[in-house]
PDB file of N, CA and C in Angstrom:
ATOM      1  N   UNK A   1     100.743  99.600 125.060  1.00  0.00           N
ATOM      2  CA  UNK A   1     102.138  99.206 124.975  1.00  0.00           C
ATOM      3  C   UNK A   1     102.277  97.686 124.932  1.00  0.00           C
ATOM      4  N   UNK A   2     100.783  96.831 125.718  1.00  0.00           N
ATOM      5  CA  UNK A   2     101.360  95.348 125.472  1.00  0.00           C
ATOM      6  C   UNK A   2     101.077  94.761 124.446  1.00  0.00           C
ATOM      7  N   UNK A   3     100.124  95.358 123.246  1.00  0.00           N
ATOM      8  CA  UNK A   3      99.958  95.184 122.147  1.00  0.00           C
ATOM      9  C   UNK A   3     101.207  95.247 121.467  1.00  0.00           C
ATOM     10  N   UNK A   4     101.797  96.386 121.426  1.00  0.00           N
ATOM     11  CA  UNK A   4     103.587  96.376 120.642  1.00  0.00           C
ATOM     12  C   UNK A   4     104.279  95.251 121.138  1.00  0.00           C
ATOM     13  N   UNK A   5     104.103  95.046 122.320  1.00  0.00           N
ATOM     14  CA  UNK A   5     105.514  93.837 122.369  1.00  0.00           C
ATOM     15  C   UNK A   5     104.845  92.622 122.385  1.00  0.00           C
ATOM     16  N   UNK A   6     103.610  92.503 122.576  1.00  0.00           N
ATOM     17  CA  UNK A   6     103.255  91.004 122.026  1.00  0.00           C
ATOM     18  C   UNK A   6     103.951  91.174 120.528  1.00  0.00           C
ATOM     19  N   UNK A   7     103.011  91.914 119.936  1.00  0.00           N
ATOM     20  CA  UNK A   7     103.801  91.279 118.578  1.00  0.00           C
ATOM     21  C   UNK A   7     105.448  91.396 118.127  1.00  0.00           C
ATOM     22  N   UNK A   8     106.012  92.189 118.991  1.00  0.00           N
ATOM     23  CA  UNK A   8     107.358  91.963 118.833  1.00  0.00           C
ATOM     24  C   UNK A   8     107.874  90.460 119.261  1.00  0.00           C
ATOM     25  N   UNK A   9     107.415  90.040 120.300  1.00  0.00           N
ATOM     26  CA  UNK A   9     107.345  88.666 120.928  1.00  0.00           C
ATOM     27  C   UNK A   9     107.080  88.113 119.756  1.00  0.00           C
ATOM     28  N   UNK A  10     105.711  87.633 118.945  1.00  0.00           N
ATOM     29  CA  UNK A  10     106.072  87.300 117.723  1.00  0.00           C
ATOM     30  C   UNK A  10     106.341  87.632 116.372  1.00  0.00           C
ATOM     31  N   UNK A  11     107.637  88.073 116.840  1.00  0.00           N
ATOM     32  CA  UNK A  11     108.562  88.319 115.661  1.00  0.00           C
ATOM     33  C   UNK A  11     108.402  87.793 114.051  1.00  0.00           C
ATOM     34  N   UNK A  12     108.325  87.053 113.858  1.00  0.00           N
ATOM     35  CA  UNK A  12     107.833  86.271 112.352  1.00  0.00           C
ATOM     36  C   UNK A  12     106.911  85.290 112.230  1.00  0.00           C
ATOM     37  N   UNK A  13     105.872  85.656 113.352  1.00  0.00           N
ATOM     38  CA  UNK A  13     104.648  84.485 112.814  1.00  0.00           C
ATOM     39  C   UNK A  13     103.962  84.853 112.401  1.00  0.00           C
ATOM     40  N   UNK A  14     103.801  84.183 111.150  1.00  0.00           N
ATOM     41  CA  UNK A  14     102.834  84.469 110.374  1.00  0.00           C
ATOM     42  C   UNK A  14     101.339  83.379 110.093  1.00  0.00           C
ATOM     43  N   UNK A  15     101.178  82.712 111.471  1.00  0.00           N
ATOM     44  CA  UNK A  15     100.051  81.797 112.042  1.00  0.00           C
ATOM     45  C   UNK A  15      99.258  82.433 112.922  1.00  0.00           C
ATOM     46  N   UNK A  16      97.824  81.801 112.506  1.00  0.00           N
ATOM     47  CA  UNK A  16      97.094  82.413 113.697  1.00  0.00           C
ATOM     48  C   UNK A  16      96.268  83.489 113.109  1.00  0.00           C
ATOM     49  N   UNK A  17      95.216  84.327 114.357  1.00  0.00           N
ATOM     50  CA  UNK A  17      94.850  85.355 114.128  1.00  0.00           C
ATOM     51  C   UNK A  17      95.248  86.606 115.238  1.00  0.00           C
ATOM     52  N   UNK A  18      94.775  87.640 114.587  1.00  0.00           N
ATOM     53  CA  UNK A  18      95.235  89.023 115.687  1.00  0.00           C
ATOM     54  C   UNK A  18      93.759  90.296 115.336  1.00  0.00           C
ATOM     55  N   UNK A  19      93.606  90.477 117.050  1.00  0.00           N
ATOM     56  CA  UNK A  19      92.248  91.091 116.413  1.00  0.00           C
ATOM     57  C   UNK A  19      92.880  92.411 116.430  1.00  0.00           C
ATOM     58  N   UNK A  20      91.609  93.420 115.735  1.00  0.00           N
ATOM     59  CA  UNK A  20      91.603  94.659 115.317  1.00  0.00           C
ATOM     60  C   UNK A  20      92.387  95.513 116.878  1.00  0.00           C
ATOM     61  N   UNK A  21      92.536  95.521 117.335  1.00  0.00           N
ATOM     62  CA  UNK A  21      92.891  96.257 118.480  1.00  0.00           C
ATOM     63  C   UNK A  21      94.181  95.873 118.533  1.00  0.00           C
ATOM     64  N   UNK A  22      94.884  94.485 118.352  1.00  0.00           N
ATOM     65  CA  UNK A  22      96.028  94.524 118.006  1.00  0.00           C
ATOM     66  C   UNK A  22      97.017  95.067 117.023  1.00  0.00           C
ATOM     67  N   UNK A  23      96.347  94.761 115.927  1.00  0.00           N
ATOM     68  CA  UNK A  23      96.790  95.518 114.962  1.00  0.00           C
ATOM     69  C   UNK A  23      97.372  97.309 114.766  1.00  0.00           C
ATOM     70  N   UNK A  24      95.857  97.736 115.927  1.00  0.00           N
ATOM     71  CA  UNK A  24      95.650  98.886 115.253  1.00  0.00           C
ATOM     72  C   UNK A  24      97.125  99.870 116.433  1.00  0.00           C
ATOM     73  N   UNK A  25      96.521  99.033 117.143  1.00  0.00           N
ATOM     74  CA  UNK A  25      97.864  99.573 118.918  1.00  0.00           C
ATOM     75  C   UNK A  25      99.465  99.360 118.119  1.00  0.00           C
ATOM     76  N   UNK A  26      99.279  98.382 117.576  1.00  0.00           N
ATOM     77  CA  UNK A  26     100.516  98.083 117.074  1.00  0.00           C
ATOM     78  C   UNK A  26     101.130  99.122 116.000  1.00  0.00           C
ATOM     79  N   UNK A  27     100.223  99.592 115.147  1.00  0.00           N
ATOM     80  CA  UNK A  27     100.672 100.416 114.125  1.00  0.00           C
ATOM     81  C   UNK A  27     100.601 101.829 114.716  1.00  0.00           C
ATOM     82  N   UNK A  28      99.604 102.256 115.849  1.00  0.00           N
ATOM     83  CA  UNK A  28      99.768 103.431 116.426  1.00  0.00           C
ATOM     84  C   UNK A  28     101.431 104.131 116.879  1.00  0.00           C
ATOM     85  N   UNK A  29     102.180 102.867 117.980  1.00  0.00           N
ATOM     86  CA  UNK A  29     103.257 102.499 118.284  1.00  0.00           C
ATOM     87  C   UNK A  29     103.859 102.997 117.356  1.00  0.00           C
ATOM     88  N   UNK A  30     104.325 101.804 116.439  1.00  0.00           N
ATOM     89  CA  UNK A  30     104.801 102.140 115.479  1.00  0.00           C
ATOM     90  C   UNK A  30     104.910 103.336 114.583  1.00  0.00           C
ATOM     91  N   UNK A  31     103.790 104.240 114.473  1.00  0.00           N
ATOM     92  CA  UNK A  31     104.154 105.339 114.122  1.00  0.00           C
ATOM     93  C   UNK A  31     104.762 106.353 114.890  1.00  0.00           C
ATOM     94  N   UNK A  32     104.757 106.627 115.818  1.00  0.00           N
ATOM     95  CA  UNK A  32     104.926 107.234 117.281  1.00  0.00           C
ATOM     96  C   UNK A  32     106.638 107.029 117.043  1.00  0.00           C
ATOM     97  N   UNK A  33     106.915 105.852 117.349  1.00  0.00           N
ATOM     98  CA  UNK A  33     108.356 105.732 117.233  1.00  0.00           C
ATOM     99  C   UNK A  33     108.717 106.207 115.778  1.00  0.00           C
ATOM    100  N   UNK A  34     108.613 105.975 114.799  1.00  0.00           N
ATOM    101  CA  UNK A  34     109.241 105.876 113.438  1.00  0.00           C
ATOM    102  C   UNK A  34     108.788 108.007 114.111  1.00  0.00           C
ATOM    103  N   UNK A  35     107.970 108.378 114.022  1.00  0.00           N
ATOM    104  CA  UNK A  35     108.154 109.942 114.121  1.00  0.00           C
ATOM    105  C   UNK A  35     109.023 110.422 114.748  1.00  0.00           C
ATOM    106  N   UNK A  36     109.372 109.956 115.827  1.00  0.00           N
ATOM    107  CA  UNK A  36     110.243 109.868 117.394  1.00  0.00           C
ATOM    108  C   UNK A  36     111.838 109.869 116.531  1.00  0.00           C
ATOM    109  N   UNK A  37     112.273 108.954 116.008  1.00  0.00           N
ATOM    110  CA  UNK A  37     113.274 108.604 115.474  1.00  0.00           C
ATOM    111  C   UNK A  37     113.894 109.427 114.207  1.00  0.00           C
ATOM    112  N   UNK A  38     112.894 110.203 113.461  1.00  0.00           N
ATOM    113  CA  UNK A  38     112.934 110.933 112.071  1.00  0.00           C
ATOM    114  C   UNK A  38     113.327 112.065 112.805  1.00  0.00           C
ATOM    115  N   UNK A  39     112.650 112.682 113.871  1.00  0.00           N
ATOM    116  CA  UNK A  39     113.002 113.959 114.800  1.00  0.00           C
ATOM    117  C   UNK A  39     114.219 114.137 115.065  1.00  0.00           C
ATOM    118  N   UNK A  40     114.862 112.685 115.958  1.00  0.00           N
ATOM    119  CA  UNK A  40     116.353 112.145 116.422  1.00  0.00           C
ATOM    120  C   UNK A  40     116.854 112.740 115.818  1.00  0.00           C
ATOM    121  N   UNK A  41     116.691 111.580 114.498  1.00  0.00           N
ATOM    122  CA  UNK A  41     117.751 111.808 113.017  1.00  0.00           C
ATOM    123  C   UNK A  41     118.165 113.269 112.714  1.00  0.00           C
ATOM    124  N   UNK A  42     116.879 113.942 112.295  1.00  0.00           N
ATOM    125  CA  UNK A  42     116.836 115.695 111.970  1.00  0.00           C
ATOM    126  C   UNK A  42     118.092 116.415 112.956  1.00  0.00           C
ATOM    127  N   UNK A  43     117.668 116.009 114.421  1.00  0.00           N
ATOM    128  CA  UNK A  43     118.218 117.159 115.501  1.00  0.00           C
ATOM    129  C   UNK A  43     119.892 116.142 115.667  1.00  0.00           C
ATOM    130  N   UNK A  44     120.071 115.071 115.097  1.00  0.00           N
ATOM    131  CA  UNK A  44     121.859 114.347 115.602  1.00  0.00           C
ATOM    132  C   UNK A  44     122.565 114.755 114.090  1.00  0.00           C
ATOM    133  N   UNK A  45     121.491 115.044 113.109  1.00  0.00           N
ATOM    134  CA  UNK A  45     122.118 115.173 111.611  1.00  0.00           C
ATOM    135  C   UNK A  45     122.625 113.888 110.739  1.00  0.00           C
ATOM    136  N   UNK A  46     122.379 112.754 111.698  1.00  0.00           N
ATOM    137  CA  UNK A  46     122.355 111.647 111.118  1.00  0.00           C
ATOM    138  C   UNK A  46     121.104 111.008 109.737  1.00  0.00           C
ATOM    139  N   UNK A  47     120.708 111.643 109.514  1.00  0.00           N
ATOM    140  CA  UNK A  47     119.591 112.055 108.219  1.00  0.00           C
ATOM    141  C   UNK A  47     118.743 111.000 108.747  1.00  0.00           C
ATOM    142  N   UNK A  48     118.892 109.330 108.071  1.00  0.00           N
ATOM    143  CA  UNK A  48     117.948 108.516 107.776  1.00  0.00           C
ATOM    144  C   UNK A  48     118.617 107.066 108.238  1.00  0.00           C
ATOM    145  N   UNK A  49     119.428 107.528 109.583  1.00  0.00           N
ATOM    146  CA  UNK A  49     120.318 106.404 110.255  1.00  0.00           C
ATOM    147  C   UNK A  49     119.009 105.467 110.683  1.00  0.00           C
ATOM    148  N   UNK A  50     119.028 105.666 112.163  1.00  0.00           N
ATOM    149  CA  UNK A  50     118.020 105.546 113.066  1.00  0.00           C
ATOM    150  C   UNK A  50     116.982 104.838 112.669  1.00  0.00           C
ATOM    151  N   UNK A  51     116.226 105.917 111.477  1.00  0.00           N
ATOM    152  CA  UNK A  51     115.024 105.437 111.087  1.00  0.00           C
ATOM    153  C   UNK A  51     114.680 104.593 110.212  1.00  0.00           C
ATOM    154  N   UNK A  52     115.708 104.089 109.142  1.00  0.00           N
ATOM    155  CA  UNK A  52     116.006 102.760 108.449  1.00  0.00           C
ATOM    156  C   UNK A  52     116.321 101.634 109.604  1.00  0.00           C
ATOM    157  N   UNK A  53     117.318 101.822 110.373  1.00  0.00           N
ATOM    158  CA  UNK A  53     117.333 100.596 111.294  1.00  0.00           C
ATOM    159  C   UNK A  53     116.156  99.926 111.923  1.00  0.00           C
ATOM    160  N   UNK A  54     115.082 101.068 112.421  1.00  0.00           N
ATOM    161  CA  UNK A  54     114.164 100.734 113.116  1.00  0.00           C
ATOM    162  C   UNK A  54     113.170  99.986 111.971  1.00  0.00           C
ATOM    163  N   UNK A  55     113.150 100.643 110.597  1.00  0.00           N
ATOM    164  CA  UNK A  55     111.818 100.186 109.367  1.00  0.00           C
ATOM    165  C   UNK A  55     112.747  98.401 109.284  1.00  0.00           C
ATOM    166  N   UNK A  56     114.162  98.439 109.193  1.00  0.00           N
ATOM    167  CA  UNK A  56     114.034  97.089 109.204  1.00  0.00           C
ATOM    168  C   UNK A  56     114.017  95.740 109.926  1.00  0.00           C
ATOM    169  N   UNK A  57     114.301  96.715 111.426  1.00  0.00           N
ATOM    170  CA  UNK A  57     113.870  95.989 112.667  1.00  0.00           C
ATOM    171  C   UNK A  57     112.063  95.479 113.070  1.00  0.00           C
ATOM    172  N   UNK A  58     111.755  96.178 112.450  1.00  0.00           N
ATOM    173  CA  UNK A  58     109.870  95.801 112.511  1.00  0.00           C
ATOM    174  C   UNK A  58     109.775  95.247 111.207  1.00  0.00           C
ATOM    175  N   UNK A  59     110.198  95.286 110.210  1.00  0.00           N
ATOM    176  CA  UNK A  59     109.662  94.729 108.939  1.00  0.00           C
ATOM    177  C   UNK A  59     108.911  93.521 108.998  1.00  0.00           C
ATOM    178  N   UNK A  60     109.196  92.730 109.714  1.00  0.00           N
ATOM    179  CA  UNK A  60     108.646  91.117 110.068  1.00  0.00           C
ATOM    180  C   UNK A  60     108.121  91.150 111.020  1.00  0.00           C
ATOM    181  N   UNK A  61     107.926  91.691 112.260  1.00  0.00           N
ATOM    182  CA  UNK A  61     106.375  91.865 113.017  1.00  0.00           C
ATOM    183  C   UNK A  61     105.564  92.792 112.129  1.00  0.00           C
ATOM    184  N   UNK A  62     105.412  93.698 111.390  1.00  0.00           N
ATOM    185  CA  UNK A  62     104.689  94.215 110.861  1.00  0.00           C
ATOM    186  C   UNK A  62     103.871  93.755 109.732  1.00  0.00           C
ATOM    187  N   UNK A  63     104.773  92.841 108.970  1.00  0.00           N
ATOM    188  CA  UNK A  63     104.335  91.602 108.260  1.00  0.00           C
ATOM    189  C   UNK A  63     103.477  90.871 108.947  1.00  0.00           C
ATOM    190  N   UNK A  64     103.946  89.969 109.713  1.00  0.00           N
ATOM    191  CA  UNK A  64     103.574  88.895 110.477  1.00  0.00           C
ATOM    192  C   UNK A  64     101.814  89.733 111.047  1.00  0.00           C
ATOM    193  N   UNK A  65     101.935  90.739 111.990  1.00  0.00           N
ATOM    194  CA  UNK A  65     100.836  91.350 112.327  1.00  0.00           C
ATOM    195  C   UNK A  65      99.829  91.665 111.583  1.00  0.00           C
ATOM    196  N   UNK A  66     100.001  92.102 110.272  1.00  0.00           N
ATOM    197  CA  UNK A  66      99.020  92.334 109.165  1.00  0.00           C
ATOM    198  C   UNK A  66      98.126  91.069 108.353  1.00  0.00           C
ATOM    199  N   UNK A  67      99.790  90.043 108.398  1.00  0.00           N
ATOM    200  CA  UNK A  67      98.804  88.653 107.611  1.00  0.00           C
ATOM    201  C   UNK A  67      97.807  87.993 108.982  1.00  0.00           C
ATOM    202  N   UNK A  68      98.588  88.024 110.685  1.00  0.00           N
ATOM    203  CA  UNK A  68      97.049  87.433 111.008  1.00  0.00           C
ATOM    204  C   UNK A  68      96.048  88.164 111.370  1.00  0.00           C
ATOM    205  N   UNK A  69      95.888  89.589 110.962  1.00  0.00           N
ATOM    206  CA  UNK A  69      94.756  90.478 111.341  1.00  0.00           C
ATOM    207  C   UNK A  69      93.803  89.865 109.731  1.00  0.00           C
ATOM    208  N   UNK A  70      94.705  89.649 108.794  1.00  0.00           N
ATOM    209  CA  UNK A  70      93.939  89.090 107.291  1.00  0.00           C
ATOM    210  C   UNK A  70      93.140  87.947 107.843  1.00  0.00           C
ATOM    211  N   UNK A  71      93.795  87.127 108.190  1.00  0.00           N
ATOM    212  CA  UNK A  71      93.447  85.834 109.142  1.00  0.00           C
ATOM    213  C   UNK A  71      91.921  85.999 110.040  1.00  0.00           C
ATOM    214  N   UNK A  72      92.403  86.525 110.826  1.00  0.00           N
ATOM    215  CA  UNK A  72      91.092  87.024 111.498  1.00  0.00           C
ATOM    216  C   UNK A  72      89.878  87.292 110.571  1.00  0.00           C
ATOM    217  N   UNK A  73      89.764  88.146 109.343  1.00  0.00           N
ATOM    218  CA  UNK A  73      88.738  88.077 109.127  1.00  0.00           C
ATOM    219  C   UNK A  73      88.426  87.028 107.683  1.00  0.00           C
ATOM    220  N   UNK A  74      89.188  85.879 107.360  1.00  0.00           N
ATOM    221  CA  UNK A  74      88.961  84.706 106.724  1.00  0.00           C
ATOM    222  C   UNK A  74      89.823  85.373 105.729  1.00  0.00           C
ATOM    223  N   UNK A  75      90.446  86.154 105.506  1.00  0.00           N
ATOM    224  CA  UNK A  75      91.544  85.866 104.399  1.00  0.00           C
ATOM    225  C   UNK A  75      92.576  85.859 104.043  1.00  0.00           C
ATOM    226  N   UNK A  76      93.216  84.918 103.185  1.00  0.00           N
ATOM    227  CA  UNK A  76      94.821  84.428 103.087  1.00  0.00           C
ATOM    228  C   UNK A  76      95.771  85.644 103.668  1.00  0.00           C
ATOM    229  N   UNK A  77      96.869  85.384 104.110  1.00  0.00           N
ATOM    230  CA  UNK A  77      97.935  86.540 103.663  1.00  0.00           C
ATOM    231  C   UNK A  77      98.469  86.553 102.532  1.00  0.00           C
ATOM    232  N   UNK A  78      98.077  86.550 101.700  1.00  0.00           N
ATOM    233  CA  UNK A  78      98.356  87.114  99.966  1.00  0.00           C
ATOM    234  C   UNK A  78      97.408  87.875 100.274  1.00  0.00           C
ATOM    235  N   UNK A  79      96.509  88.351 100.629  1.00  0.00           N
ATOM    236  CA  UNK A  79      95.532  89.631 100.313  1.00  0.00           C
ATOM    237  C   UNK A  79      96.477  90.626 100.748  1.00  0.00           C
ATOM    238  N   UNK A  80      97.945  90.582 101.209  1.00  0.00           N
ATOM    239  CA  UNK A  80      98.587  91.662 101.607  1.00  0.00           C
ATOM    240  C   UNK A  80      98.919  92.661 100.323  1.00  0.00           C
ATOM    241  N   UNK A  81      98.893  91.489  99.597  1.00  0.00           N
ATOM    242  CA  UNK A  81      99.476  91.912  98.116  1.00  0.00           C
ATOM    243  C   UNK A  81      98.380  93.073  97.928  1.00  0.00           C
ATOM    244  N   UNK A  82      97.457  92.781  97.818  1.00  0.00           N
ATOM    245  CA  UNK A  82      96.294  94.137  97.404  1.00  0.00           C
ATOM    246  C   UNK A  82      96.551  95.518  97.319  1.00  0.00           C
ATOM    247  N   UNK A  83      97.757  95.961  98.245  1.00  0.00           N
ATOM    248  CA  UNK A  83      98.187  97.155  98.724  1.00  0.00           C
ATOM    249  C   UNK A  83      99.024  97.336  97.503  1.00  0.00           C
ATOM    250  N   UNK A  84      99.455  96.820  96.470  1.00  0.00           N
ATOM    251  CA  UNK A  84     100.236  96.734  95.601  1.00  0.00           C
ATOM    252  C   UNK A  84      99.269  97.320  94.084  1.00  0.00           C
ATOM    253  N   UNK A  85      98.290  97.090  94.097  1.00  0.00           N
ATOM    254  CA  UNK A  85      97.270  97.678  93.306  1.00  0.00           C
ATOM    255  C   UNK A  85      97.294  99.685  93.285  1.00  0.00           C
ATOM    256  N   UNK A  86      97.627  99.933  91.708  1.00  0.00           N
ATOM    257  CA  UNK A  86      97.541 101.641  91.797  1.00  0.00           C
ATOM    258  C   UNK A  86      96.218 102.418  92.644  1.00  0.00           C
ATOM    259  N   UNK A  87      96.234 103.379  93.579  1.00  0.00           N
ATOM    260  CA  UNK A  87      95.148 104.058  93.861  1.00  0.00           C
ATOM    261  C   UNK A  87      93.902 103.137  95.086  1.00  0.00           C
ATOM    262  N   UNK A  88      93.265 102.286  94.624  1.00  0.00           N
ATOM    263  CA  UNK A  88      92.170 101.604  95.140  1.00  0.00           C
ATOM    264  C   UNK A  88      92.656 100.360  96.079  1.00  0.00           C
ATOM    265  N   UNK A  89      94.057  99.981  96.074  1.00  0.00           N
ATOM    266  CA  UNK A  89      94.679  98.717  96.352  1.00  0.00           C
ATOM    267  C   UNK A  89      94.867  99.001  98.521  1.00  0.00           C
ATOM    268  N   UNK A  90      95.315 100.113  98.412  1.00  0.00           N
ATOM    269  CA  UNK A  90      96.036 100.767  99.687  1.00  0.00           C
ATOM    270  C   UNK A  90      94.822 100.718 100.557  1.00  0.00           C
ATOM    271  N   UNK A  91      93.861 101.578  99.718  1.00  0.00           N
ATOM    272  CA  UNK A  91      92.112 101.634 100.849  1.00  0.00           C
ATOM    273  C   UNK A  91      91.549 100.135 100.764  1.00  0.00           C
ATOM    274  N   UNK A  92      91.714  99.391  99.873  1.00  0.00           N
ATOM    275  CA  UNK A  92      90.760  98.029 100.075  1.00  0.00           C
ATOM    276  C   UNK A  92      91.758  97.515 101.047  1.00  0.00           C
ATOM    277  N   UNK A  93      93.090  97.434 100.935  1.00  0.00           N
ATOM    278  CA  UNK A  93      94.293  96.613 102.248  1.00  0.00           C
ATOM    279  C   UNK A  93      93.612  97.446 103.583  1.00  0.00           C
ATOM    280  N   UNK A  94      93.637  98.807 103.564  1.00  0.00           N
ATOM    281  CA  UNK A  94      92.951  99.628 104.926  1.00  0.00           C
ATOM    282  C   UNK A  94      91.532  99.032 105.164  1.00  0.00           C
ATOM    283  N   UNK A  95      90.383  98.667 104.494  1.00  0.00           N
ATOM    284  CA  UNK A  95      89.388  97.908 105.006  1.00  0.00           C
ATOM    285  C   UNK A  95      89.346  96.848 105.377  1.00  0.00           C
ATOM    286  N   UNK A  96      90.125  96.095 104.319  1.00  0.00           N
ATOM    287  CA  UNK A  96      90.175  94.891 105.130  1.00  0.00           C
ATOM    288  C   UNK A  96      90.907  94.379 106.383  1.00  0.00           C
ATOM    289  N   UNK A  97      92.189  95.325 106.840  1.00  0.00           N
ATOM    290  CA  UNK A  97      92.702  95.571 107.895  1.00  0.00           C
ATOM    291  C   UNK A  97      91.144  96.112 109.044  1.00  0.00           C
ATOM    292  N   UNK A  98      90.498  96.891 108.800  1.00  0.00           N
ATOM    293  CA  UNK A  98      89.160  97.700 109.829  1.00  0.00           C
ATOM    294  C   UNK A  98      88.242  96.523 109.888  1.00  0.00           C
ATOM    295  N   UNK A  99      88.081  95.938 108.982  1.00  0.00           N
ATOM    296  CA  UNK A  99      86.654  95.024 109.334  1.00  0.00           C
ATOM    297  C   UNK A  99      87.120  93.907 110.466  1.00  0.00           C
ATOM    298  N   UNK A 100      85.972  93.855 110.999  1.00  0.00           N
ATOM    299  CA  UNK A 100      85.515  93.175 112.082  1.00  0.00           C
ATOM    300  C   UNK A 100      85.774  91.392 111.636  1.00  0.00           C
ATOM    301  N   UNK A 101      86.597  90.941 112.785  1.00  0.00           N
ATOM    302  CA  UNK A 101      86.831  89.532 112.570  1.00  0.00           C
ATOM    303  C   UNK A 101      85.984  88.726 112.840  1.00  0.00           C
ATOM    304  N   UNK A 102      85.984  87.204 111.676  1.00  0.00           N
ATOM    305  CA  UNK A 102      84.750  86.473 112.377  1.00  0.00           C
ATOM    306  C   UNK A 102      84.724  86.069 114.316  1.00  0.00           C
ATOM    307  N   UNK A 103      83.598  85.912 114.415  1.00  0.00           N
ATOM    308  CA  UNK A 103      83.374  85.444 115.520  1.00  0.00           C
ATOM    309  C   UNK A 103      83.542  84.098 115.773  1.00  0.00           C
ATOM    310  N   UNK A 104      83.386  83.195 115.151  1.00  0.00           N
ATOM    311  CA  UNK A 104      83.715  82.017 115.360  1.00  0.00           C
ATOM    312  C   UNK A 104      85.014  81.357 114.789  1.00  0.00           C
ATOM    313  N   UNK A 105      85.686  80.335 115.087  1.00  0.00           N
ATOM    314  CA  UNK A 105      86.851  79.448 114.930  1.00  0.00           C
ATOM    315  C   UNK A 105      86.867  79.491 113.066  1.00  0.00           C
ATOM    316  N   UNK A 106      87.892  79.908 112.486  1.00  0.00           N
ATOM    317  CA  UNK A 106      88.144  79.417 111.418  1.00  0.00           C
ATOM    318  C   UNK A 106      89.374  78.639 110.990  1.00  0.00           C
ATOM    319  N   UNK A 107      89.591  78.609 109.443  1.00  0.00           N
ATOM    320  CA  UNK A 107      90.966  77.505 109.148  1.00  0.00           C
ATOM    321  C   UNK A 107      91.970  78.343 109.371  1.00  0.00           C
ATOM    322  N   UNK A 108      92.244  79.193 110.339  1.00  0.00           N
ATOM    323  CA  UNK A 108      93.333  80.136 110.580  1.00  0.00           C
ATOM    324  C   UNK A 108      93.566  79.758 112.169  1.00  0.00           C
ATOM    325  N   UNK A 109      92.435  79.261 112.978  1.00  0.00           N
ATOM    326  CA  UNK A 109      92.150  79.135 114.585  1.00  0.00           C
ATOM    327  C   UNK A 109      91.257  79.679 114.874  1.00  0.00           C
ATOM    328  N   UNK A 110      91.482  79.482 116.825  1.00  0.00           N
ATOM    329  CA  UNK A 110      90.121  80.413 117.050  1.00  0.00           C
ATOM    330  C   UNK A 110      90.135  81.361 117.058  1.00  0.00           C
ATOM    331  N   UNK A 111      89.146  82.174 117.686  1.00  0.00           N
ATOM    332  CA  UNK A 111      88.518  83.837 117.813  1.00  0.00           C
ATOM    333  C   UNK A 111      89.280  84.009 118.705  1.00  0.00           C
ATOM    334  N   UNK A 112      90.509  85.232 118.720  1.00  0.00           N
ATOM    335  CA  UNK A 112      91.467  85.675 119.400  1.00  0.00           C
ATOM    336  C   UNK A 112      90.404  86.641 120.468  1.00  0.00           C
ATOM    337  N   UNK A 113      89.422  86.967 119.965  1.00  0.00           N
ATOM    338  CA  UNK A 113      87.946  88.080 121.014  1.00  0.00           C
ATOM    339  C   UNK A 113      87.823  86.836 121.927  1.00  0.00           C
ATOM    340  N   UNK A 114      87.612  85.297 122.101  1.00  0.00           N
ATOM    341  CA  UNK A 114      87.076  85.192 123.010  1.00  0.00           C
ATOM    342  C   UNK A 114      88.265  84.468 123.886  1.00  0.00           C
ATOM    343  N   UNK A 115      89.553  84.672 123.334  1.00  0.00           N
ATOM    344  CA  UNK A 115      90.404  84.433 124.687  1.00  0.00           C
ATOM    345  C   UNK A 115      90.308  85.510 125.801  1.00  0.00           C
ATOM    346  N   UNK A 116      89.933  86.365 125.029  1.00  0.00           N
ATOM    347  CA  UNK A 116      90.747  88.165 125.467  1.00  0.00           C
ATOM    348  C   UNK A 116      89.333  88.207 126.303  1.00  0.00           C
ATOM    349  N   UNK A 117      88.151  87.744 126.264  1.00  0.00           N
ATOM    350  CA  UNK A 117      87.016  88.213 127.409  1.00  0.00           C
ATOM    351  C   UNK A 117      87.431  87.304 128.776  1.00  0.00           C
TER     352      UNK A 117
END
């Protein structure tokens, strides 16, 4: 849970890095609720109230969270774009989201692993 509200805390930064465990807690969350909310919707008959408010209430931590998990492992946030590619675009954005961040300081900052030990 303190993975979700850190990055709600930062709301639109798109500086820095965020390691894999952040990311991944974060999008767990995030699905959890967005399911949570579609259920709401179904059982109040409010169709797709709820659950639009919430997709555009995260839109920018979810952003923000993805470009510095890119960060973390040395690459721009334009590699977000990748996900935009037919078929092959979605799984290369999903690997490069999974791979393991460098270990040492790059032009993004340092290793968010060795605050966290």
């Amino acid at each position: 849970m303190n993975h979700y509200l850190d990055v709600l805390k930062k709301y639109a930064v798109f500086s820095g890095r965020a390691r894999r465990q952040e990311y991944w807690m974060f999008f767990l969350f995030n699905l959890a609720a967005a399911v949570i909310l579609t259920i709401l919707d179904g059982v109040l008959g409010t169709s797709p109230v709820l659950y639009s408010i919430y997709v555009v209430a995260v839109l920018l931590p979810s952003l923000g969270v993805a470009v510095r998990r890119l960060h973390d492992t040395g690459k721009s946030g334009w590699w977000i774009l990748i996900g935009l590619v037919p078929f092959v675009g979605f799984i290369w954005f999903i690997v490069l989201l999974a791979t393991a961040g460098q270990p040492q300081p790059n032009q993004y900052g340092p290793d968010p692993k060795a605050y966290a030990a």
